[in-house]
C-alpha atoms as a PDB file:
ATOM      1  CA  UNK A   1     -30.367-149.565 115.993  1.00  0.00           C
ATOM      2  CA  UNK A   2     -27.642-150.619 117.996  1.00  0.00           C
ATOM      3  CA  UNK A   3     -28.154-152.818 120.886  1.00  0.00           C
ATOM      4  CA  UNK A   4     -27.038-152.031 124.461  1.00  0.00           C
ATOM      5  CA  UNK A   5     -27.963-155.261 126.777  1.00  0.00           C
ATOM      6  CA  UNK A   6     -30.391-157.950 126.923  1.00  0.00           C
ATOM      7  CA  UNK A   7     -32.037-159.020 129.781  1.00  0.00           C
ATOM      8  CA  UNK A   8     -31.680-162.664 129.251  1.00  0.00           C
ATOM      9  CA  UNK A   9     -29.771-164.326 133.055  1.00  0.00           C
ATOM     10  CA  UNK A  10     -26.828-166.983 132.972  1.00  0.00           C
ATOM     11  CA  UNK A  11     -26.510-169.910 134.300  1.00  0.00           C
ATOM     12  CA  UNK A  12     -22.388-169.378 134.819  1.00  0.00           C
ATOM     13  CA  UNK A  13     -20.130-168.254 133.100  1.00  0.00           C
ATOM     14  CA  UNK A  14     -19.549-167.826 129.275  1.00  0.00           C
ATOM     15  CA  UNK A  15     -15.672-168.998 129.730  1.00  0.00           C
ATOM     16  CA  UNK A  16     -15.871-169.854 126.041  1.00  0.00           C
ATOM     17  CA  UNK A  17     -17.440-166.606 124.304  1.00  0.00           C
ATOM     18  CA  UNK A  18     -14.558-164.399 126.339  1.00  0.00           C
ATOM     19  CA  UNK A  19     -11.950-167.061 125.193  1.00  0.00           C
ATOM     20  CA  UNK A  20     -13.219-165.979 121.208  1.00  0.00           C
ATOM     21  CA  UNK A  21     -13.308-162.744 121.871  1.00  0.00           C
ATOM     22  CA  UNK A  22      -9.595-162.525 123.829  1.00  0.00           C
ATOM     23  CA  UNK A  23      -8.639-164.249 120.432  1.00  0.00           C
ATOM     24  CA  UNK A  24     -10.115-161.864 118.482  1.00  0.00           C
ATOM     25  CA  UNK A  25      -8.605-158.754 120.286  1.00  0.00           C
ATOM     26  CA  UNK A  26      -5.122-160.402 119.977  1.00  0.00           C
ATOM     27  CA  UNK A  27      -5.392-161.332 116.538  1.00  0.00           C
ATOM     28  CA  UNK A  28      -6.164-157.849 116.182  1.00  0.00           C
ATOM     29  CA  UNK A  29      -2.880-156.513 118.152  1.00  0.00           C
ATOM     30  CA  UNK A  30      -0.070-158.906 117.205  1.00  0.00           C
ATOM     31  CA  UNK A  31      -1.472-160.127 113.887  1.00  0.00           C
ATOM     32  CA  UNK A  32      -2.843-156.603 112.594  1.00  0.00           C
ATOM     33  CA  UNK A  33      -0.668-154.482 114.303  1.00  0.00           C
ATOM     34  CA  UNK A  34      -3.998-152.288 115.795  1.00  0.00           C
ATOM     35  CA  UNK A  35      -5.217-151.724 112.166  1.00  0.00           C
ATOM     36  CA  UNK A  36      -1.925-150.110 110.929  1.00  0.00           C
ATOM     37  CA  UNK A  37       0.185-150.257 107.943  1.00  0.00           C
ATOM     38  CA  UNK A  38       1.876-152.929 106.983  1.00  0.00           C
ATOM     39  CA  UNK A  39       0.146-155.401 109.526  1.00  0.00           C
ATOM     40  CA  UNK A  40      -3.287-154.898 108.049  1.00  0.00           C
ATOM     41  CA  UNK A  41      -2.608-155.049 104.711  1.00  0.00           C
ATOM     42  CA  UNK A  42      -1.051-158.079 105.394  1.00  0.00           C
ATOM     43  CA  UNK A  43      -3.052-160.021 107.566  1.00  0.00           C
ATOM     44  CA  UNK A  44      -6.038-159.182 104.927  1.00  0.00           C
ATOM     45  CA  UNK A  45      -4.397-161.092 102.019  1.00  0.00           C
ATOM     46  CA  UNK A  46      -2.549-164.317 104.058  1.00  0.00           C
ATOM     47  CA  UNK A  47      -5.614-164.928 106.816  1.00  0.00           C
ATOM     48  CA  UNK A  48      -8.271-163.750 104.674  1.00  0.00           C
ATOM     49  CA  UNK A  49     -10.628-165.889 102.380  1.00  0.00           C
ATOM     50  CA  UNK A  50     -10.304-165.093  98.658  1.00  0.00           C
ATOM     51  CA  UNK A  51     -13.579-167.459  97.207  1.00  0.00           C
ATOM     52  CA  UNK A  52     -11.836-166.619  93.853  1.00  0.00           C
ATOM     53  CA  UNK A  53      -8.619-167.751  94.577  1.00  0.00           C
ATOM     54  CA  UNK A  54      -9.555-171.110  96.773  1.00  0.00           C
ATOM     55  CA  UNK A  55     -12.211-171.961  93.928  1.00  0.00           C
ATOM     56  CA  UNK A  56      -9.454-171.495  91.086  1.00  0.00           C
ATOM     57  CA  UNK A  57     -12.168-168.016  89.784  1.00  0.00           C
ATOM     58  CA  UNK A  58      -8.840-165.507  89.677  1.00  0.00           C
ATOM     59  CA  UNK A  59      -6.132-165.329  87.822  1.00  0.00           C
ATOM     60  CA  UNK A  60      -2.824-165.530  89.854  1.00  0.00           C
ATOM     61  CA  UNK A  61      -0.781-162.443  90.073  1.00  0.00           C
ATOM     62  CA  UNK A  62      -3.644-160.231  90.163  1.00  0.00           C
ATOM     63  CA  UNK A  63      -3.820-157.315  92.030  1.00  0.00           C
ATOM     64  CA  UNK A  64      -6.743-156.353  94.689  1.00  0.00           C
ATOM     65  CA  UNK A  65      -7.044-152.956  95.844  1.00  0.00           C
ATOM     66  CA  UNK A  66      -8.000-152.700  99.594  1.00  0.00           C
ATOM     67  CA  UNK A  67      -8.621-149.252  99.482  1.00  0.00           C
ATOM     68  CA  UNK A  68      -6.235-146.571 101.291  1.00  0.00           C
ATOM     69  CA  UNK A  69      -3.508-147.382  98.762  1.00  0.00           C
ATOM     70  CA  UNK A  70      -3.417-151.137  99.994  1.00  0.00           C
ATOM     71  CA  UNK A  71      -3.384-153.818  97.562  1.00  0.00           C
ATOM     72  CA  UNK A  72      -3.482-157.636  97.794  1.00  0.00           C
ATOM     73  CA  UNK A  73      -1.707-159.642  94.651  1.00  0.00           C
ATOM     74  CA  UNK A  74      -3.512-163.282  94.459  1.00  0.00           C
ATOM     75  CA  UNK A  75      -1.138-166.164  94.826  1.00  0.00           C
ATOM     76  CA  UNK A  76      -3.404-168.710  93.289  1.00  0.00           C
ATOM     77  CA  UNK A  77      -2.382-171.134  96.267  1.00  0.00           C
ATOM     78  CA  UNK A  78      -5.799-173.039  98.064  1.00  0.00           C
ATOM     79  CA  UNK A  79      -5.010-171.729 101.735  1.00  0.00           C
ATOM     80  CA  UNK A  80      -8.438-173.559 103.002  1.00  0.00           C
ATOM     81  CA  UNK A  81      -6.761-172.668 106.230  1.00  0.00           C
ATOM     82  CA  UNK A  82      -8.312-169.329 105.806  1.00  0.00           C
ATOM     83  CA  UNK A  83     -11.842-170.721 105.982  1.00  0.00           C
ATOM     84  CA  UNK A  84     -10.973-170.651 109.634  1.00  0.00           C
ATOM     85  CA  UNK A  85      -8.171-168.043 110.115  1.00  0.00           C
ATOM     86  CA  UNK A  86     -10.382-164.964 108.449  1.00  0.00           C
ATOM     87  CA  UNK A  87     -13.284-165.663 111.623  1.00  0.00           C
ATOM     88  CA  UNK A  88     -10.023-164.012 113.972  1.00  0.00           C
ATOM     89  CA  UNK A  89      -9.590-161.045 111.844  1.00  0.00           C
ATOM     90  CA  UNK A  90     -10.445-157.700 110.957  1.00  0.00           C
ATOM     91  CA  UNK A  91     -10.577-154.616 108.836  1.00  0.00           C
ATOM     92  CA  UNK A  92     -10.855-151.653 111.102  1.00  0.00           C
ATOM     93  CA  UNK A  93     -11.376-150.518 114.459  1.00  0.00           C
ATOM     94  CA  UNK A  94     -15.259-150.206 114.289  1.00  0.00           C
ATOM     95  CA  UNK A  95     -15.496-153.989 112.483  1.00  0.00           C
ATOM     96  CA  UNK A  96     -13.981-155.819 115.268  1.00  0.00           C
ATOM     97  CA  UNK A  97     -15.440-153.984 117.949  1.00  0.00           C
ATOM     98  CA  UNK A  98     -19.082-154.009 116.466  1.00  0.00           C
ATOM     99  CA  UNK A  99     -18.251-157.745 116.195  1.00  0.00           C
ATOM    100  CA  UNK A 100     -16.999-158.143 119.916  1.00  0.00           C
ATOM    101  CA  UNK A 101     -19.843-156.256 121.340  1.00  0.00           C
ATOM    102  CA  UNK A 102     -22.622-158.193 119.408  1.00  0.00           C
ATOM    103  CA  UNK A 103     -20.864-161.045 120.798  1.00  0.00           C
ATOM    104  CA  UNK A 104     -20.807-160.619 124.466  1.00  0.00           C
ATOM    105  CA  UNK A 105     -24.300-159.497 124.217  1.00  0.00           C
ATOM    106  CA  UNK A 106     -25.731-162.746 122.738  1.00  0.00           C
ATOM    107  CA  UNK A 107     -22.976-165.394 122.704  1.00  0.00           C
ATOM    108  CA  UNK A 108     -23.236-166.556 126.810  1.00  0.00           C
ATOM    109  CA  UNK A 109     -26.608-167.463 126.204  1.00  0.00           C
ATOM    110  CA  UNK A 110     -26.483-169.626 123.445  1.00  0.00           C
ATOM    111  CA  UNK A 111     -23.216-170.694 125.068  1.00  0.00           C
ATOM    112  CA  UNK A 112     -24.810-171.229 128.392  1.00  0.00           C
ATOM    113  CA  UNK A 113     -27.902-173.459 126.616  1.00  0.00           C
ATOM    114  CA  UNK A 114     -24.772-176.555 125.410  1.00  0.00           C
ATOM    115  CA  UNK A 115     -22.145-176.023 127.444  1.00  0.00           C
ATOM    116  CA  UNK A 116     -18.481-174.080 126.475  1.00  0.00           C
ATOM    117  CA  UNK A 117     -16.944-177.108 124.442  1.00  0.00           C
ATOM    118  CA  UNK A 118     -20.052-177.733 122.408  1.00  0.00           C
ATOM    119  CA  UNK A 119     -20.063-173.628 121.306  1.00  0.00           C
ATOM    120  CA  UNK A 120     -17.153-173.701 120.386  1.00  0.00           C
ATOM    121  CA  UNK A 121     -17.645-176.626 118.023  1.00  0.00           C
ATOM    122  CA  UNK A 122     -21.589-174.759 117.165  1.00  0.00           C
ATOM    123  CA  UNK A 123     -19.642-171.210 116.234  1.00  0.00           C
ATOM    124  CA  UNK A 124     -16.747-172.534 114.153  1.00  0.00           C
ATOM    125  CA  UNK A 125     -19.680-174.701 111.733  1.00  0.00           C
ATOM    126  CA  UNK A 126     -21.520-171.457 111.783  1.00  0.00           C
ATOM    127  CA  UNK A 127     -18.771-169.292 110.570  1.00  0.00           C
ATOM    128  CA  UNK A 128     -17.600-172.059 107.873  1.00  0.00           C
ATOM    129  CA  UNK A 129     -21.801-172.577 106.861  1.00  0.00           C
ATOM    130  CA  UNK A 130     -21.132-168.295 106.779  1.00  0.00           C
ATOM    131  CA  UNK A 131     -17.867-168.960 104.394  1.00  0.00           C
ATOM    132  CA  UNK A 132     -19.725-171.062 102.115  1.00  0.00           C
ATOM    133  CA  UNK A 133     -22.855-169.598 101.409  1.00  0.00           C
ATOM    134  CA  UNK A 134     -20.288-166.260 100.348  1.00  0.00           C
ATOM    135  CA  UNK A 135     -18.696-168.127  98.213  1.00  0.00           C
ATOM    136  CA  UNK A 136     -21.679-169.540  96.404  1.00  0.00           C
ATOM    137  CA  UNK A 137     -23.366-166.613  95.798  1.00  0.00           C
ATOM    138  CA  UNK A 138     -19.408-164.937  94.856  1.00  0.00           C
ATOM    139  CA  UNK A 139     -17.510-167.591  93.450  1.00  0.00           C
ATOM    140  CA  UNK A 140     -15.783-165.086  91.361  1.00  0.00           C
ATOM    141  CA  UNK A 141     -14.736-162.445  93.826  1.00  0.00           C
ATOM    142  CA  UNK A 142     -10.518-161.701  94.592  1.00  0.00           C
ATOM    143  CA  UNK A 143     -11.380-160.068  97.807  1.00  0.00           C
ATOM    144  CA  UNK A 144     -10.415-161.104 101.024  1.00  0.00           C
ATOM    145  CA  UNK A 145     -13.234-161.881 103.573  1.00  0.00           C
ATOM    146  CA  UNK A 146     -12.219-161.413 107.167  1.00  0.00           C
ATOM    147  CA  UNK A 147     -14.696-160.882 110.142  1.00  0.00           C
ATOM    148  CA  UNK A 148     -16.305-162.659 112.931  1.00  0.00           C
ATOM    149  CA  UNK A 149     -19.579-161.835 111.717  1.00  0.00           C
ATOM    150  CA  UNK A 150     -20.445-164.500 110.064  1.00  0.00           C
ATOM    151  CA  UNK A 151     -20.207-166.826 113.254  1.00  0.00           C
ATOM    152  CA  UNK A 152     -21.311-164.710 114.935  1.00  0.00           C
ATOM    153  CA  UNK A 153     -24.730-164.260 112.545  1.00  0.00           C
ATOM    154  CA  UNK A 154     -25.254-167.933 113.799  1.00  0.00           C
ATOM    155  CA  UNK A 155     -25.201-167.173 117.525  1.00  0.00           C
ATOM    156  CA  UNK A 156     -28.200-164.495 116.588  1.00  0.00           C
ATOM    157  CA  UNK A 157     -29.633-167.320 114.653  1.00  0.00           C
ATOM    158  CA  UNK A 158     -29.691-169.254 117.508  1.00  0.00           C
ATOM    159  CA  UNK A 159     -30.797-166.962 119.841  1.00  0.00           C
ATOM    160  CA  UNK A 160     -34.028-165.954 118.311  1.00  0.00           C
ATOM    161  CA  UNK A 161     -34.542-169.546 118.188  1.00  0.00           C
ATOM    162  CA  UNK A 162     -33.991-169.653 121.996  1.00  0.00           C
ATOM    163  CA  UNK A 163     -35.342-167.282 123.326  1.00  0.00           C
ATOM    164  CA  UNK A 164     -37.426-165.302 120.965  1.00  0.00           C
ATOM    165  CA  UNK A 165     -38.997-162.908 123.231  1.00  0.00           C
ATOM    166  CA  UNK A 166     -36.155-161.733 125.679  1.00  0.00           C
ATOM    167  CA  UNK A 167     -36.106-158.179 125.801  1.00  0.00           C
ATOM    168  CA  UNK A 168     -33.203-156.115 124.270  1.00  0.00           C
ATOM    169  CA  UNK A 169     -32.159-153.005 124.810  1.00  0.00           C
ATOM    170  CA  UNK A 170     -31.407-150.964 121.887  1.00  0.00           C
ATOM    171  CA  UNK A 171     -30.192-147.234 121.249  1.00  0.00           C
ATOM    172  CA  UNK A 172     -32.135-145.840 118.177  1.00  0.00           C
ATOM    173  CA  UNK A 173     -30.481-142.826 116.572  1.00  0.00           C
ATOM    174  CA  UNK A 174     -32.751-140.374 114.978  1.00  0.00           C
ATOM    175  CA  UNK A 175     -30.134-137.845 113.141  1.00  0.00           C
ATOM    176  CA  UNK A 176     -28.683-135.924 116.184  1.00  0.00           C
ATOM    177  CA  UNK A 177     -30.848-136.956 118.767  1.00  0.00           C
ATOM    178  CA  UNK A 178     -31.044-140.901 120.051  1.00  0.00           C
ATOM    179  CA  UNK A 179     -33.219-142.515 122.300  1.00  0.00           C
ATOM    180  CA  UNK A 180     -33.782-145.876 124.161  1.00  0.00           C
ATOM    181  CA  UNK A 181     -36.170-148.768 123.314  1.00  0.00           C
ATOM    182  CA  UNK A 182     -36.809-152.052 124.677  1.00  0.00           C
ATOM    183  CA  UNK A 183     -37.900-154.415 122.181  1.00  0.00           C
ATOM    184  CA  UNK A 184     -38.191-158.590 122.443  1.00  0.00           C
ATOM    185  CA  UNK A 185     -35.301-159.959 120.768  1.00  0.00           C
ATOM    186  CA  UNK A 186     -37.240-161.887 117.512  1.00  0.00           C
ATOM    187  CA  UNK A 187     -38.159-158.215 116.780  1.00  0.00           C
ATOM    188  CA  UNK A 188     -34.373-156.503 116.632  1.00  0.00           C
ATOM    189  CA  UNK A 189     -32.819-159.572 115.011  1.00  0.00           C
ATOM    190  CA  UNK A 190     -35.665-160.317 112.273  1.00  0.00           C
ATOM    191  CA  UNK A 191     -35.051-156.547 111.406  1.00  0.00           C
ATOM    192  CA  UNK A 192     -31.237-156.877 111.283  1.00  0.00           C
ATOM    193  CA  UNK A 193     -31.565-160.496 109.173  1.00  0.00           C
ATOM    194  CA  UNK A 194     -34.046-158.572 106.676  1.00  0.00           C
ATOM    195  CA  UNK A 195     -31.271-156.225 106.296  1.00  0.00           C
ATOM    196  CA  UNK A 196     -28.708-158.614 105.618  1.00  0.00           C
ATOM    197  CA  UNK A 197     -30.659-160.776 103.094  1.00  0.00           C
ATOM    198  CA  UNK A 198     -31.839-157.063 101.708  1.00  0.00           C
ATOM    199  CA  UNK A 199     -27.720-156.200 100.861  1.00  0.00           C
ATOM    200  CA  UNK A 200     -27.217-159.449  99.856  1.00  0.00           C
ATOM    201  CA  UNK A 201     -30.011-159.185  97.198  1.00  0.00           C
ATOM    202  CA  UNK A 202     -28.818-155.699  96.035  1.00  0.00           C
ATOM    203  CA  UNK A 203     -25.056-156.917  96.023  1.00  0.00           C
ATOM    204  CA  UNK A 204     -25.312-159.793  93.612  1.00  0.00           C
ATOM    205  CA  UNK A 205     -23.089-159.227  90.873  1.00  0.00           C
ATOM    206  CA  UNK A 206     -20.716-156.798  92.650  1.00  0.00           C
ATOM    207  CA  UNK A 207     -17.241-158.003  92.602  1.00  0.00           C
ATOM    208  CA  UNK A 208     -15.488-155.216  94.655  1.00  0.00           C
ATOM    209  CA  UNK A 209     -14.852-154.929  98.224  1.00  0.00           C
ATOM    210  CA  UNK A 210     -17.822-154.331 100.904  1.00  0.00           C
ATOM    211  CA  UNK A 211     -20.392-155.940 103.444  1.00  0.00           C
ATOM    212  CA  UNK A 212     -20.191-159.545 102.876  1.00  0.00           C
ATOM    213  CA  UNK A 213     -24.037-159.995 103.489  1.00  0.00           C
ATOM    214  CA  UNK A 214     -24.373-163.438 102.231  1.00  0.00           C
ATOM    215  CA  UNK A 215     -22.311-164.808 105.149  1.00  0.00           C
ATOM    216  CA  UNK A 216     -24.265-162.873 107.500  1.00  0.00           C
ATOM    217  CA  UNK A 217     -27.594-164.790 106.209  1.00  0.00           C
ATOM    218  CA  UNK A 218     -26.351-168.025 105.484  1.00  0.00           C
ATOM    219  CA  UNK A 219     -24.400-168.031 109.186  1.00  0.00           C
ATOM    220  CA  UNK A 220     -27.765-167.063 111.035  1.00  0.00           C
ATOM    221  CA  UNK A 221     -29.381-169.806 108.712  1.00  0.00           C
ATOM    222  CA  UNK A 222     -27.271-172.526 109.960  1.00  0.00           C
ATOM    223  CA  UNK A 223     -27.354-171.116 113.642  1.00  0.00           C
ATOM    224  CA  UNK A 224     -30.829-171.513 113.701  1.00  0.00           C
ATOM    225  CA  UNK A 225     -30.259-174.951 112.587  1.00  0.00           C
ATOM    226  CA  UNK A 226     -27.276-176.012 114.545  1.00  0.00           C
ATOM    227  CA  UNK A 227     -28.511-175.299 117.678  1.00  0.00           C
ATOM    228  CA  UNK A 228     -30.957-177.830 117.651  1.00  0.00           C
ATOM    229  CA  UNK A 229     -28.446-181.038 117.050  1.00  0.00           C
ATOM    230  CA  UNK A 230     -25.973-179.185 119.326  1.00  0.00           C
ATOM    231  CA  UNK A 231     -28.186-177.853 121.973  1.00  0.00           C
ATOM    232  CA  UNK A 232     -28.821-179.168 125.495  1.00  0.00           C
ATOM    233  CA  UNK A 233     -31.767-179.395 125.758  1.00  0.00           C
ATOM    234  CA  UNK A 234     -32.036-179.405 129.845  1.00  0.00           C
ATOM    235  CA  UNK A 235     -29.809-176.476 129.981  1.00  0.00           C
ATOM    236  CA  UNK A 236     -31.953-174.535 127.681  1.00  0.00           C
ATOM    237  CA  UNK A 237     -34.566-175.008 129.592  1.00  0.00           C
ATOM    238  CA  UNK A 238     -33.145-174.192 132.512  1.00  0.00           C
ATOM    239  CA  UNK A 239     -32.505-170.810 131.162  1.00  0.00           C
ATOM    240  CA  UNK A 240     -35.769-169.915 129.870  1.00  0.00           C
ATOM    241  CA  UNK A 241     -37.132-170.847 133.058  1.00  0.00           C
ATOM    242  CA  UNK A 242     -34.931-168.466 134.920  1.00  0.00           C
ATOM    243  CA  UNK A 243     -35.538-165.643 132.687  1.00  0.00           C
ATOM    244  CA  UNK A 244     -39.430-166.848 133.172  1.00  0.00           C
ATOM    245  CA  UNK A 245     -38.694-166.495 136.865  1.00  0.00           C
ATOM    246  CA  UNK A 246     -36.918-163.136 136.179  1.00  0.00           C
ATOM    247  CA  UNK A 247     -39.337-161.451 134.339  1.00  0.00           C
ATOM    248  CA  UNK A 248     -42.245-162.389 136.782  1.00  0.00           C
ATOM    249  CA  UNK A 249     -40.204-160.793 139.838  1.00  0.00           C
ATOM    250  CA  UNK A 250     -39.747-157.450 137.489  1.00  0.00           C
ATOM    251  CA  UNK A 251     -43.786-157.724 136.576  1.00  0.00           C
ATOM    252  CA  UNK A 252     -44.606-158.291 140.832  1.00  0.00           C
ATOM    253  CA  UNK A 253     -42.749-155.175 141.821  1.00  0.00           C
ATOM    254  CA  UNK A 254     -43.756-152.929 139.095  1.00  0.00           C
END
């Protein structure tokens, strides 16, 4: 299922969410190079989080494969930097724009519910809350996490917090053939947390490259507890009472 929209009204707008995701996007063109050889291969291994390396796990000088013939050799240096730095990059066209699109979708309403500077401050604890739960549940692993996902897990945590029932609209592909649902949002992201907690189950013990599933779960966990300490409250419900007003006006014509 891949979501399309939501129909969940602003109160302004999300000057902060485009602000991560312009970041993102140029991360992705001066700092990756659009994906290509060498810039990738090098981004992943100096921006990237290694849990092995920062926890003292790996042996220095080793080598990671990245797949495609790319390799990453562990320094042993503590860059904690990259507890930060890996939130701005990527591993392939389809990562960062999955990433980008879940984004705009669901970040100017938790954005719009505390105000720009205050999600800012709510999506860089998510992401680290995302770094360390990885690392927990991976102390041991050499390769480099990079993705936005994991702060942006936290934004859907928040949102089902927030608004629980706004519908989203999702594309559902059956094989060939696809078709359109609306569903209320506590519905599309307690599938897609199940999922994540699912691959995080099956992926304990794996020490090679792939979905990094516990930062998806342990970001959403901490967005759906960040957002109440960091939440306005009068702004939130502001914006459930427009959606409120919304939805009756769409129930009054039909």
């Amino acid at each position: 299922m891949i979501p399309i929209r939501d129909d969940n009204p602003t109160l302004g707008t999300a000057w902060a969410t485009f602000l991560i995701i312009g970041l993102n996007i140029a991360s992705w063109i001066w700092l990756q190079g659009f994906g290509m050889y060498p810039q990738l291969p090098m981004s992943l291994c100096k921006f990237g989080v290694i849990p092995g390396e920062l926890l003292g796990n790996v042996v220095p000088g080793t080598a990671v494969p990245l797949g495609y013939g790319m390799s990453c050799v562990v320094e042993g240096a503590r860059n904690w930097y990259t507890v930060i730095t890996h939130m701005f990059m990527h591993g392939g066209w389809l990562h960062i724009i999955g990433n980008m699109w879940f984004l705009y979708i669901f970040g100017d309403n938790i954005e719009d519910s505390m105000g720009s500077l205050r999600f800012v401050l709510f999506y860089l604890i998510c992401g680290l809350a995302a770094v360390l739960v990885q690392m927990i549940m991976n102390p041991s692993s050499a390769v480099p996490m990079v993705g936005a996902s994991g702060a942006i897990s936290g934004v859907m945590g928040a949102y089902i917090v927030l608004f629980p029932r706004a519908p989203v609209h999702m594309l559902v592909f059956f094989g060939f053939f696809f078709t359109r649902i609306v569903v209320p949002a506590f519905f599309m992201l307690g599938y897609w947390f199940l999922l994540q907690f699912l691959g995080g189950v099956f992926s304990l013990g794996v020490v090679s490259g792939g979905v990094a599933f516990w930062a998806h779960v342990g970001g959403f966990i901490a967005g759906m507890l960040f957002i109440w300490p960091l939440c306005n409250s009068e702004r939130a419900r502001t914006c459930r009472q427009r959606r409120g007003v919304l939805e009756g006006m769409v129930r009054r014509v039909k």
